[in-house]
C-alpha atoms as a PDB file:
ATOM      1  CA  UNK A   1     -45.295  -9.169  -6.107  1.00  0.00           C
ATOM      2  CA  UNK A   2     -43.550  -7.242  -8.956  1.00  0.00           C
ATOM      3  CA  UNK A   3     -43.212  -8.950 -12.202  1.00  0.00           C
ATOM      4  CA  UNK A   4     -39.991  -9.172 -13.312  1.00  0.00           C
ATOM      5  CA  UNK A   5     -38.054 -10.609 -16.473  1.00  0.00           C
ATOM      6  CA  UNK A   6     -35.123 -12.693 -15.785  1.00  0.00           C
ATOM      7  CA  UNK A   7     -31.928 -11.205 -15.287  1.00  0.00           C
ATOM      8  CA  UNK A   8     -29.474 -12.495 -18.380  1.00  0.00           C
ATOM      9  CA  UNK A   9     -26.863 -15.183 -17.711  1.00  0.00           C
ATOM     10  CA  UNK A  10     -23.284 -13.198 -17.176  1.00  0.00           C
ATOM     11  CA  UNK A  11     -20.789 -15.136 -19.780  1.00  0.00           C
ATOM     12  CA  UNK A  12     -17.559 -15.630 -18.505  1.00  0.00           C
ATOM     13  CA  UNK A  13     -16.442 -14.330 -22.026  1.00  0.00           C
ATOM     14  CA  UNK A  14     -17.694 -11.837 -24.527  1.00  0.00           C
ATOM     15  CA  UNK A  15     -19.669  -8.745 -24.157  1.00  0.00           C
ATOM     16  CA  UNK A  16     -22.289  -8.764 -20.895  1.00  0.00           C
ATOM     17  CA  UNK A  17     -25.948  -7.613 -21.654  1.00  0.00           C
ATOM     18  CA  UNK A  18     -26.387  -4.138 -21.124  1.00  0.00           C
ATOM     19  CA  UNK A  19     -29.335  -3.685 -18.590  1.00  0.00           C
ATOM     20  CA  UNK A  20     -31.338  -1.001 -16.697  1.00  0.00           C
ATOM     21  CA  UNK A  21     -31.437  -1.061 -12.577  1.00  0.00           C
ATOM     22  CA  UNK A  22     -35.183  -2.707 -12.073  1.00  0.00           C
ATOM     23  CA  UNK A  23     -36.760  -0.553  -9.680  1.00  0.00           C
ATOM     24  CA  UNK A  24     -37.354  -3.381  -7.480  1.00  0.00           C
ATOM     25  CA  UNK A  25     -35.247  -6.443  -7.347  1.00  0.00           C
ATOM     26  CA  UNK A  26     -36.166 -10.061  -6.398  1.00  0.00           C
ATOM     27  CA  UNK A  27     -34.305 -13.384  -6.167  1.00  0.00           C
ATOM     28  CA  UNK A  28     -36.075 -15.735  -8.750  1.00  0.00           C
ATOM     29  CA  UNK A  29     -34.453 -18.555  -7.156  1.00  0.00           C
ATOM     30  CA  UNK A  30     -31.764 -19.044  -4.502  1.00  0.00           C
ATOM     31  CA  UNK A  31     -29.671 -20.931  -7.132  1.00  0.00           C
ATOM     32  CA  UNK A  32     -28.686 -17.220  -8.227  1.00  0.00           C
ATOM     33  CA  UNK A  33     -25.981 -14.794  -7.311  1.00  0.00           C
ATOM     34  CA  UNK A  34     -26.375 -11.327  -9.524  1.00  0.00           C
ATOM     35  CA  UNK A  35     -23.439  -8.894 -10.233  1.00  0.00           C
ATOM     36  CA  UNK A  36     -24.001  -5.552 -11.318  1.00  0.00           C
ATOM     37  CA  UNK A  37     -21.230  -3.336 -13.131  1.00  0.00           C
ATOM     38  CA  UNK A  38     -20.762   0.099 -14.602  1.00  0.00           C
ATOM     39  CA  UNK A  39     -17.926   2.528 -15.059  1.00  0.00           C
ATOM     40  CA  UNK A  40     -17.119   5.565 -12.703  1.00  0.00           C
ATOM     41  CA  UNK A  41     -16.965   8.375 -15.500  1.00  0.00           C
ATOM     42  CA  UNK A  42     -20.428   7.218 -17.061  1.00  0.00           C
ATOM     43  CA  UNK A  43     -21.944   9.158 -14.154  1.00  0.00           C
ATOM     44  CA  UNK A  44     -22.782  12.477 -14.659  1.00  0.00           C
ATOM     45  CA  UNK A  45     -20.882  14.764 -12.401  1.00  0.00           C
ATOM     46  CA  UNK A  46     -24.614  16.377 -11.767  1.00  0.00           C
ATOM     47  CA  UNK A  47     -25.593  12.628 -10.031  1.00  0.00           C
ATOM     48  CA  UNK A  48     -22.142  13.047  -7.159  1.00  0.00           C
ATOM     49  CA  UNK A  49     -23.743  15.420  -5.095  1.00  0.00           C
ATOM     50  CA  UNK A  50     -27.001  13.396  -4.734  1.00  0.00           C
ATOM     51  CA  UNK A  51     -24.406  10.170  -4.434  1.00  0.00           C
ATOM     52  CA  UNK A  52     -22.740  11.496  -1.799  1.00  0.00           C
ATOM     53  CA  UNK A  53     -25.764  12.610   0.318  1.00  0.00           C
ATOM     54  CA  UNK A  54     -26.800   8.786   0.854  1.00  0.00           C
ATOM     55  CA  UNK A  55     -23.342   7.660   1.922  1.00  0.00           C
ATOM     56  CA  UNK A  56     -23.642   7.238   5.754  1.00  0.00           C
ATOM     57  CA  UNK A  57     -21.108  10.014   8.089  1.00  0.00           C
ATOM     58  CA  UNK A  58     -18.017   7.771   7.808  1.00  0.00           C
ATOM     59  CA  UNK A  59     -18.384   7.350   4.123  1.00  0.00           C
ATOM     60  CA  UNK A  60     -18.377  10.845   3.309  1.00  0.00           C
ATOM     61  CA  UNK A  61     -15.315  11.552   5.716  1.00  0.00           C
ATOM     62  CA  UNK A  62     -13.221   9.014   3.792  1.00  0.00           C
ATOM     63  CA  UNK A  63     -14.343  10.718   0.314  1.00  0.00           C
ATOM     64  CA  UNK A  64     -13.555  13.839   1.594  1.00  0.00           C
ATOM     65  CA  UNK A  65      -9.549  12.180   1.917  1.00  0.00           C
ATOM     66  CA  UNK A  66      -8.900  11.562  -1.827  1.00  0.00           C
ATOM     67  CA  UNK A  67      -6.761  13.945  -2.859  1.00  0.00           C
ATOM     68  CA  UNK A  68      -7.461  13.329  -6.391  1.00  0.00           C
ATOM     69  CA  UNK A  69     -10.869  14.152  -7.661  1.00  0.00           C
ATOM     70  CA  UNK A  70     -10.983  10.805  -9.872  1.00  0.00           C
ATOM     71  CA  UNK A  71     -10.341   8.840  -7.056  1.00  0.00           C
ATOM     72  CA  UNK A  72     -12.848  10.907  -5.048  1.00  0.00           C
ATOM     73  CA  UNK A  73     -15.756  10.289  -7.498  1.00  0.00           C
ATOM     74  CA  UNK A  74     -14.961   6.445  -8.257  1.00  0.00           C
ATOM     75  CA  UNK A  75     -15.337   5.972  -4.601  1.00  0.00           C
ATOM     76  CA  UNK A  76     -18.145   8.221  -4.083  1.00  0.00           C
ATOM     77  CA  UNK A  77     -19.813   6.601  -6.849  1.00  0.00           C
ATOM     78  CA  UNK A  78     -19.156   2.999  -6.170  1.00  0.00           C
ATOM     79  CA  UNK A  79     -20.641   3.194  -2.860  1.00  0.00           C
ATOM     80  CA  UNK A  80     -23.616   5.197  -3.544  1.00  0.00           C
ATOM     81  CA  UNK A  81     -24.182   2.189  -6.771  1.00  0.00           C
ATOM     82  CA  UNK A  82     -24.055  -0.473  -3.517  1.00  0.00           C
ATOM     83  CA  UNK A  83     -26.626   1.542  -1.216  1.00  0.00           C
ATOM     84  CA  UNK A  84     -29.255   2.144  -4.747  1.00  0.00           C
ATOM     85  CA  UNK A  85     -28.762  -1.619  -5.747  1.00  0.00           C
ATOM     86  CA  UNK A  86     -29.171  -2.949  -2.258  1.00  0.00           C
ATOM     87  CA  UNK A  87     -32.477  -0.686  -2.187  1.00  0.00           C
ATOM     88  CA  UNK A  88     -33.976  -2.088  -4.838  1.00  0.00           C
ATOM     89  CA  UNK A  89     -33.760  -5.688  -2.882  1.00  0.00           C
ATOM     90  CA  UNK A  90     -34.891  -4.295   0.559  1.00  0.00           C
ATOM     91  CA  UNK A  91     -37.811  -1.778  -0.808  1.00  0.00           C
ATOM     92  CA  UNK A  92     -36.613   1.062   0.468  1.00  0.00           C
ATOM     93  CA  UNK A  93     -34.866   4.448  -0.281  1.00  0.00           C
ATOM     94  CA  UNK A  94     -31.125   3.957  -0.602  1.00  0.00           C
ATOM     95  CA  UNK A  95     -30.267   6.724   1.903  1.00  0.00           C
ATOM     96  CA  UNK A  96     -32.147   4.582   4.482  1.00  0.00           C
ATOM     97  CA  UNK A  97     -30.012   1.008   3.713  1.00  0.00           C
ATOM     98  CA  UNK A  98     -28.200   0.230   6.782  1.00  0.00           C
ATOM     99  CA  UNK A  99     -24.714  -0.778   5.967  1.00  0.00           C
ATOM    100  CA  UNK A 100     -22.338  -2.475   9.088  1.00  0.00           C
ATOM    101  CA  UNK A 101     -19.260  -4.852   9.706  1.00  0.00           C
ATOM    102  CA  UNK A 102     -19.488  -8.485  11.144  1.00  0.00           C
ATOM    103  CA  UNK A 103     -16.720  -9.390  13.811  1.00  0.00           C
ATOM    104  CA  UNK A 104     -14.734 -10.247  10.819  1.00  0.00           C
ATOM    105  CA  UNK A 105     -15.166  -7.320   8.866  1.00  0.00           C
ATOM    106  CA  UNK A 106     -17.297  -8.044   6.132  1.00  0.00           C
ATOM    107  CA  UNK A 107     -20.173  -5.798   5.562  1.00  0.00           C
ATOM    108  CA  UNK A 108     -23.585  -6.636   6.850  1.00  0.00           C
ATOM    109  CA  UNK A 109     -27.266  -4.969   5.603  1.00  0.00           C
ATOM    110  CA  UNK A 110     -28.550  -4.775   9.001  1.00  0.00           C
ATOM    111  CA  UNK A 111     -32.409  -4.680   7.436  1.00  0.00           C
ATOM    112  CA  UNK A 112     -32.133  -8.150   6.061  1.00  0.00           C
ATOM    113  CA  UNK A 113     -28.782 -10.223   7.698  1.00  0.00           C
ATOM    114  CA  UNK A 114     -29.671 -12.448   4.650  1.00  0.00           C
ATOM    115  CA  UNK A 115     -28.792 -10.469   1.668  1.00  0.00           C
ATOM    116  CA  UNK A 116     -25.498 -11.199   1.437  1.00  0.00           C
ATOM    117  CA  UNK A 117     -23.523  -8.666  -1.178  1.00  0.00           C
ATOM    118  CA  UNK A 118     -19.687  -7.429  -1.923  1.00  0.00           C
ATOM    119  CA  UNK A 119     -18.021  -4.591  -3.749  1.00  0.00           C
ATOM    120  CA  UNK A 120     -14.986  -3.609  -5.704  1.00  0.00           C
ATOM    121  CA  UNK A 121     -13.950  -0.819  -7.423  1.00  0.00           C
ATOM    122  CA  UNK A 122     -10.624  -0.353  -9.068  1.00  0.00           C
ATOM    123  CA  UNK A 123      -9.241   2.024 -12.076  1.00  0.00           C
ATOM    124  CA  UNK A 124     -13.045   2.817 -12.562  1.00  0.00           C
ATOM    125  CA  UNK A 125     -14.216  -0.356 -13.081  1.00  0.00           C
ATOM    126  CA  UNK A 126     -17.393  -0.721 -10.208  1.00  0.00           C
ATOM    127  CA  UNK A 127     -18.686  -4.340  -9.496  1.00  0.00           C
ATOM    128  CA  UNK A 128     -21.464  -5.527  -7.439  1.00  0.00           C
ATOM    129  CA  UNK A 129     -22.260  -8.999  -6.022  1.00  0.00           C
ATOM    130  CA  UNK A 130     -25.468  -9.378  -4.367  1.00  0.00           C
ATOM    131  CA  UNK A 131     -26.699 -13.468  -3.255  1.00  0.00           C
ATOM    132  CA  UNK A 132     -29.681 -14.822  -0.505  1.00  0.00           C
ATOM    133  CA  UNK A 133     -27.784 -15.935   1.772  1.00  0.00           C
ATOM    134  CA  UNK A 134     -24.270 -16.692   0.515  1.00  0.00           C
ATOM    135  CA  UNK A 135     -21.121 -15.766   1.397  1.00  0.00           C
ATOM    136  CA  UNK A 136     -19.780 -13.360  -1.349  1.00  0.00           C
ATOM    137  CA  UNK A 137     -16.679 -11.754  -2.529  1.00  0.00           C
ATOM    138  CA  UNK A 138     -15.304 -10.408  -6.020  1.00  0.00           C
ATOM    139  CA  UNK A 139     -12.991  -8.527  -6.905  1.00  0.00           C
ATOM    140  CA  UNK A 140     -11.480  -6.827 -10.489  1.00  0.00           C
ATOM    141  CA  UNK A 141      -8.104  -5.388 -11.693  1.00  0.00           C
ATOM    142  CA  UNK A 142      -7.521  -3.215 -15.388  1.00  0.00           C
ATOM    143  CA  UNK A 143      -4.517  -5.337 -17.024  1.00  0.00           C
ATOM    144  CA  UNK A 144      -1.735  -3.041 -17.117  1.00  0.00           C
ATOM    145  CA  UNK A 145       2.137  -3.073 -16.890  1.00  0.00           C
ATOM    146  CA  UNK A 146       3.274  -3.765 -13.467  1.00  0.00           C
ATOM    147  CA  UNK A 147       7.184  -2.325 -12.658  1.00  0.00           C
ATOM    148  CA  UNK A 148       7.997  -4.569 -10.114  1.00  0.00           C
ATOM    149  CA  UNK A 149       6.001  -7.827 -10.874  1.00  0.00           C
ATOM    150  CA  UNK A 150       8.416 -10.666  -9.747  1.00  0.00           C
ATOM    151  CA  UNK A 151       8.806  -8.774  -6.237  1.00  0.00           C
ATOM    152  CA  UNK A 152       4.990  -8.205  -5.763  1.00  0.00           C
ATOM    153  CA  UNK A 153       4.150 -12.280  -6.994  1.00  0.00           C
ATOM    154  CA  UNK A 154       7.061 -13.501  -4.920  1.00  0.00           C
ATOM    155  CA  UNK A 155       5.746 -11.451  -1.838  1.00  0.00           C
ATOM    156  CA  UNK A 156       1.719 -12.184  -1.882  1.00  0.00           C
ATOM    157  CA  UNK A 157       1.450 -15.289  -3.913  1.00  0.00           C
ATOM    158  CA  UNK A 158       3.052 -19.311  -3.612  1.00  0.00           C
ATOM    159  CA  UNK A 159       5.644 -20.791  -4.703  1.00  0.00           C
ATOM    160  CA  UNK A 160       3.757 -22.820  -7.087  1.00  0.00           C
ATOM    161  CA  UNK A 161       1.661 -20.101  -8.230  1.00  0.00           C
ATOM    162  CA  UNK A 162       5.001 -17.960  -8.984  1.00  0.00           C
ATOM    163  CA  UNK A 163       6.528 -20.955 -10.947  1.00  0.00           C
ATOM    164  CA  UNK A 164       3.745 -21.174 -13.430  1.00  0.00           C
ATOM    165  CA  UNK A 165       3.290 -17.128 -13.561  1.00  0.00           C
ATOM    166  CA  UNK A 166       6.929 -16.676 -14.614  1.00  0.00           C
ATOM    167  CA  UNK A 167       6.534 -19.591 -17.179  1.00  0.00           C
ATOM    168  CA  UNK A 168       4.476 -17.030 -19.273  1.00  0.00           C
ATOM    169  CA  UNK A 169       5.989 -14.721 -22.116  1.00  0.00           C
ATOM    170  CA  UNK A 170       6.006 -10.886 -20.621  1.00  0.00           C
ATOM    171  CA  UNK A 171       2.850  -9.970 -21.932  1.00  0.00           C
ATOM    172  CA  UNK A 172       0.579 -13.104 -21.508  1.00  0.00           C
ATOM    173  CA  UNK A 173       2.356 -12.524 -17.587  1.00  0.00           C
ATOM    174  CA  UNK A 174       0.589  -9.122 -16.900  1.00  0.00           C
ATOM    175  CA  UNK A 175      -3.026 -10.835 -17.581  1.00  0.00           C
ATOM    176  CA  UNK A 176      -1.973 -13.993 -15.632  1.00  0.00           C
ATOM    177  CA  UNK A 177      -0.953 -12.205 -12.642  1.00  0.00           C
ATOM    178  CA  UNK A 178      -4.222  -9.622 -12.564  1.00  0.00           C
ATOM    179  CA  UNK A 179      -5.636 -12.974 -13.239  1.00  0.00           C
ATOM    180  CA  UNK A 180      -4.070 -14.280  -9.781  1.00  0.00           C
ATOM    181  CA  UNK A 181      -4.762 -11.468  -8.165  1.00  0.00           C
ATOM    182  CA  UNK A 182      -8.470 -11.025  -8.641  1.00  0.00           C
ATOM    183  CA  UNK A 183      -9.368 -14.822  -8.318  1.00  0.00           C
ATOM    184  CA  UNK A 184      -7.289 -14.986  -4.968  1.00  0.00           C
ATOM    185  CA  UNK A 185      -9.012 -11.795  -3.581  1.00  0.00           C
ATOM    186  CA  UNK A 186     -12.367 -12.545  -4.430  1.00  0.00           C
ATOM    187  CA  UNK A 187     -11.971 -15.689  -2.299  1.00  0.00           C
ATOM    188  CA  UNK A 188     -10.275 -14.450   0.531  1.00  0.00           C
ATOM    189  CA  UNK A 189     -13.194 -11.288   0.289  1.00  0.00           C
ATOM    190  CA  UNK A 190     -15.567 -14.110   0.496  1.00  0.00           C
ATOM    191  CA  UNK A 191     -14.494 -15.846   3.608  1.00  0.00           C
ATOM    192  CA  UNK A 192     -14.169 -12.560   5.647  1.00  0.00           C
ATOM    193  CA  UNK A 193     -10.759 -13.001   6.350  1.00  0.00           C
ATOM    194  CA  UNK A 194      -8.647 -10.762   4.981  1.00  0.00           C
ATOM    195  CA  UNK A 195      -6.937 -10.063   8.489  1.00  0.00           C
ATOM    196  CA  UNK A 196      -6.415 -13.826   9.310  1.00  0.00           C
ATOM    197  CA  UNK A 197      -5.194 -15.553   5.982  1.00  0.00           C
ATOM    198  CA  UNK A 198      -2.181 -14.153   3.307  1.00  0.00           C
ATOM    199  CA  UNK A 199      -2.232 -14.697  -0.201  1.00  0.00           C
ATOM    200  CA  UNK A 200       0.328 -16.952  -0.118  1.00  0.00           C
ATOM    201  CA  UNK A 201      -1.422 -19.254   2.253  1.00  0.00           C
ATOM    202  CA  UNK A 202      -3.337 -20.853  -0.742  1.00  0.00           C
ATOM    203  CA  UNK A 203      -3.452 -21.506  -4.515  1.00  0.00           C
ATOM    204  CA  UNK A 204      -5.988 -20.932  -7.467  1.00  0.00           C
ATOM    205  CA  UNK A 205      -5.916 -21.998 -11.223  1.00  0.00           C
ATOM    206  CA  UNK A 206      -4.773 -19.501 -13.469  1.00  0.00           C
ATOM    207  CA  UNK A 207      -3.774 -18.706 -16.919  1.00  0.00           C
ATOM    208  CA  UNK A 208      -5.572 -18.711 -20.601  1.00  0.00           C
ATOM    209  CA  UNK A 209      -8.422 -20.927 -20.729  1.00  0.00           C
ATOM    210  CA  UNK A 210      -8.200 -22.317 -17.353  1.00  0.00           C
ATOM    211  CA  UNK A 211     -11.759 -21.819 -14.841  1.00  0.00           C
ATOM    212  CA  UNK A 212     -11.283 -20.165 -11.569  1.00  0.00           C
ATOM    213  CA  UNK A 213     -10.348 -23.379  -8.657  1.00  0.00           C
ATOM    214  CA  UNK A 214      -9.070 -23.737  -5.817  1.00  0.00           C
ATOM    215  CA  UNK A 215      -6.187 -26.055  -5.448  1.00  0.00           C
ATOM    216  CA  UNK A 216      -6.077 -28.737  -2.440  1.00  0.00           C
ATOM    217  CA  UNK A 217      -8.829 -29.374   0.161  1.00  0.00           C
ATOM    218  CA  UNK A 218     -10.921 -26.628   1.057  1.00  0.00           C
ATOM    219  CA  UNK A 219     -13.921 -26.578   3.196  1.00  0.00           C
ATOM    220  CA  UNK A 220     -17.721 -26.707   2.052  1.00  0.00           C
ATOM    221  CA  UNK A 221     -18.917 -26.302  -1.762  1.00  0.00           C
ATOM    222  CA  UNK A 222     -17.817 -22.934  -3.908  1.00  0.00           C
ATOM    223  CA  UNK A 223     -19.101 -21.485  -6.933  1.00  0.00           C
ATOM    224  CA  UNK A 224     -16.243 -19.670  -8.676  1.00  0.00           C
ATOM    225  CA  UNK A 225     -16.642 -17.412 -11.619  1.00  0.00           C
ATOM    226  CA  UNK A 226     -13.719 -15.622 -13.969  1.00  0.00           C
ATOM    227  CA  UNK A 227     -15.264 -12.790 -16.410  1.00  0.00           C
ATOM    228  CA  UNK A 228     -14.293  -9.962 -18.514  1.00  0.00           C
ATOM    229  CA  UNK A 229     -16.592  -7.318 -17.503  1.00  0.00           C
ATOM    230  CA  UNK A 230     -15.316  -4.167 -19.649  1.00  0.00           C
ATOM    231  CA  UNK A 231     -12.540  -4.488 -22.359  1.00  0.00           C
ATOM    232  CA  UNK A 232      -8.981  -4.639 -20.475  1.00  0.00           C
ATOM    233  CA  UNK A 233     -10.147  -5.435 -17.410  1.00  0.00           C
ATOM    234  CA  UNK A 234     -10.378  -9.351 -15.024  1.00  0.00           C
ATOM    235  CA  UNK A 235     -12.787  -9.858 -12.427  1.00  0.00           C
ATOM    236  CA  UNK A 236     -13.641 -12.833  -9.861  1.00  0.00           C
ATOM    237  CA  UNK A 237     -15.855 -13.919  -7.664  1.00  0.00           C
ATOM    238  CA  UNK A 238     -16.570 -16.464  -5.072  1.00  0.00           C
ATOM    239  CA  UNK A 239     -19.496 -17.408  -3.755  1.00  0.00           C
ATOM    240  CA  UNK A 240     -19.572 -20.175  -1.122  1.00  0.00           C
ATOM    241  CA  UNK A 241     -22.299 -22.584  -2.416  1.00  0.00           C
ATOM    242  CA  UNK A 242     -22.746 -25.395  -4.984  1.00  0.00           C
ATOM    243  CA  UNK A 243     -23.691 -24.885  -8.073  1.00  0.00           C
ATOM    244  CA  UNK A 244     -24.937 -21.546  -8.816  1.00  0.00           C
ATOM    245  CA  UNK A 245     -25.703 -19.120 -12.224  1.00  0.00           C
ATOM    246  CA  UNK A 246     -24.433 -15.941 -12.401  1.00  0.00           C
ATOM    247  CA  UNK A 247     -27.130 -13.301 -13.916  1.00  0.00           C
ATOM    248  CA  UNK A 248     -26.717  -9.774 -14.247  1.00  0.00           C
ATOM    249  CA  UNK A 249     -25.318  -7.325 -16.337  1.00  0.00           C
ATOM    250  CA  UNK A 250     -23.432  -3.857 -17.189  1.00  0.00           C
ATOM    251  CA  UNK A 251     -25.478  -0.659 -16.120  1.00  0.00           C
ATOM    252  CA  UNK A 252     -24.368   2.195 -18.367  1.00  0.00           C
ATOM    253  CA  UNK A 253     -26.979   4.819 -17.084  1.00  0.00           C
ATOM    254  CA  UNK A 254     -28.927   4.379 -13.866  1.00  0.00           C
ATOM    255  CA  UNK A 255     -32.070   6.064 -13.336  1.00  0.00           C
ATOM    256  CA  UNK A 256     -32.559   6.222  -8.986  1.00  0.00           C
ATOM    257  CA  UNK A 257     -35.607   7.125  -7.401  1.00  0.00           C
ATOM    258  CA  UNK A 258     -33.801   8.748  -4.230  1.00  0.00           C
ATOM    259  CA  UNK A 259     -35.076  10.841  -1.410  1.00  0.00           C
ATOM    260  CA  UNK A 260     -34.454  14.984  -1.844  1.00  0.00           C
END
């Protein structure tokens, strides 16, 4: 077994620990879920053709559709960062990680059904969850002006929701719908069931100062996390399961033992 320091608890505010990729990766615990982030441009443009050689055939046909070269290597990057994290769990080369959907959708590792993970990637901002076992999603959004704000809230999020988001001052509004937006997404990412349920059909807590909930019943325990991961940017995630720590950290050069 490969000794290992722990990973660092992820605040939910503040600066997270900058922290190298272990070249292997264990769960100290199951009372853990780990999130991994780094930025798009801190990749070296020299690392996207070895990135895009361990994305599977479909993965490389949708990167070949960007039209924009930014948006080409944030996605070409973000899902390369999935397949070497995941490798470092399952022992294995990250070209040879096994990626598939469930009947719902979400993505399965089909070498071990029981590491559970999500992604997100958004205005270069890359996020990884990775749990034993638990249902994951998260999600993240830059803060930024949005033109048509009340149309978007009034179309994706409820009525409640919209009452308190409108009861902010302009600015404080921008965060508090991102805000919305993440925390809603991450739990919808986490059930699998982004075809089957709206974002109007529930509500979260939002606003300055007030932890990620869900509002009314809703079945089995959650563990629901709000964070900061880069200056300007809100990120969520859900995790269906009581009670656990978030470790992790921000991974600002990643050094990947991958297959020529």
């Amino acid at each position: 077994m490969v000794e290992m320091s722990p990973l660092p608890r992820v605040p939910s505010r503040g600066a997270w620990t900058d922290v190298f990729l272990p070249s292997s990766l264990e769960f100290l615990d199951r009372t853990e879920v780990h999130i991994w982030a780094t930025r798009s441009h801190w990749h070296a443009k020299s690392s996207l053709d070895r990135y895009f050689a361990i994305l599977n055939e479909p993965e490389r046909r949708r990167a070949s559709n960007f039209a924009f070269d930014k948006d080409r290597n944030e996605y070409v990057t973000a899902h390369a960062m999935l397949r070497i994290t995941l490798a470092r769990y399952l022992r294995c080369e990250p070209k040879y990680v096994v990626l598939t959907q469930s009947h719902h959708g979400k993505p399965v590792c089909l070498q071990d059904t029981e590491c559970t993970f999500n992604l997100t990637h958004s205005q270069g901002a890359i996020l990884i969850a990775v749990a034993a076992g638990y249902d994951v999603g998260v999600d993240v959004e830059r803060v930024r002006p949005v033109p048509d704000i009340e149309n978007l809230a009034r179309r994706y999020f409820a009525s409640k929701e919209n009452e308190r988001l409108f009861a902010f001052d302009p600015i404080e509004r921008e965060r508090a719908f991102f805000q919305l937006w993440t925390r809603k997404e991450a739990y919808l990412k986490s059930l699998g069931a982004g075809l089957w349920h709206s974002l109007d059909s529930f509500e979260v807590a939002f606003g300055s100062g007030v932890p990620f909930r869900l509002c009314g019943e809703e079945p089995g325990p959650w563990s629901l996390f709000d964070f900061e991961p880069f200056r300007g940017f809100v990120g969520a995630l859900a995790v269906r399961g009581a009670s656990l720590q978030l470790c992790g950290g921000v991974l600002r050069s990643v050094i990947s033992p991958m297959s020529r």
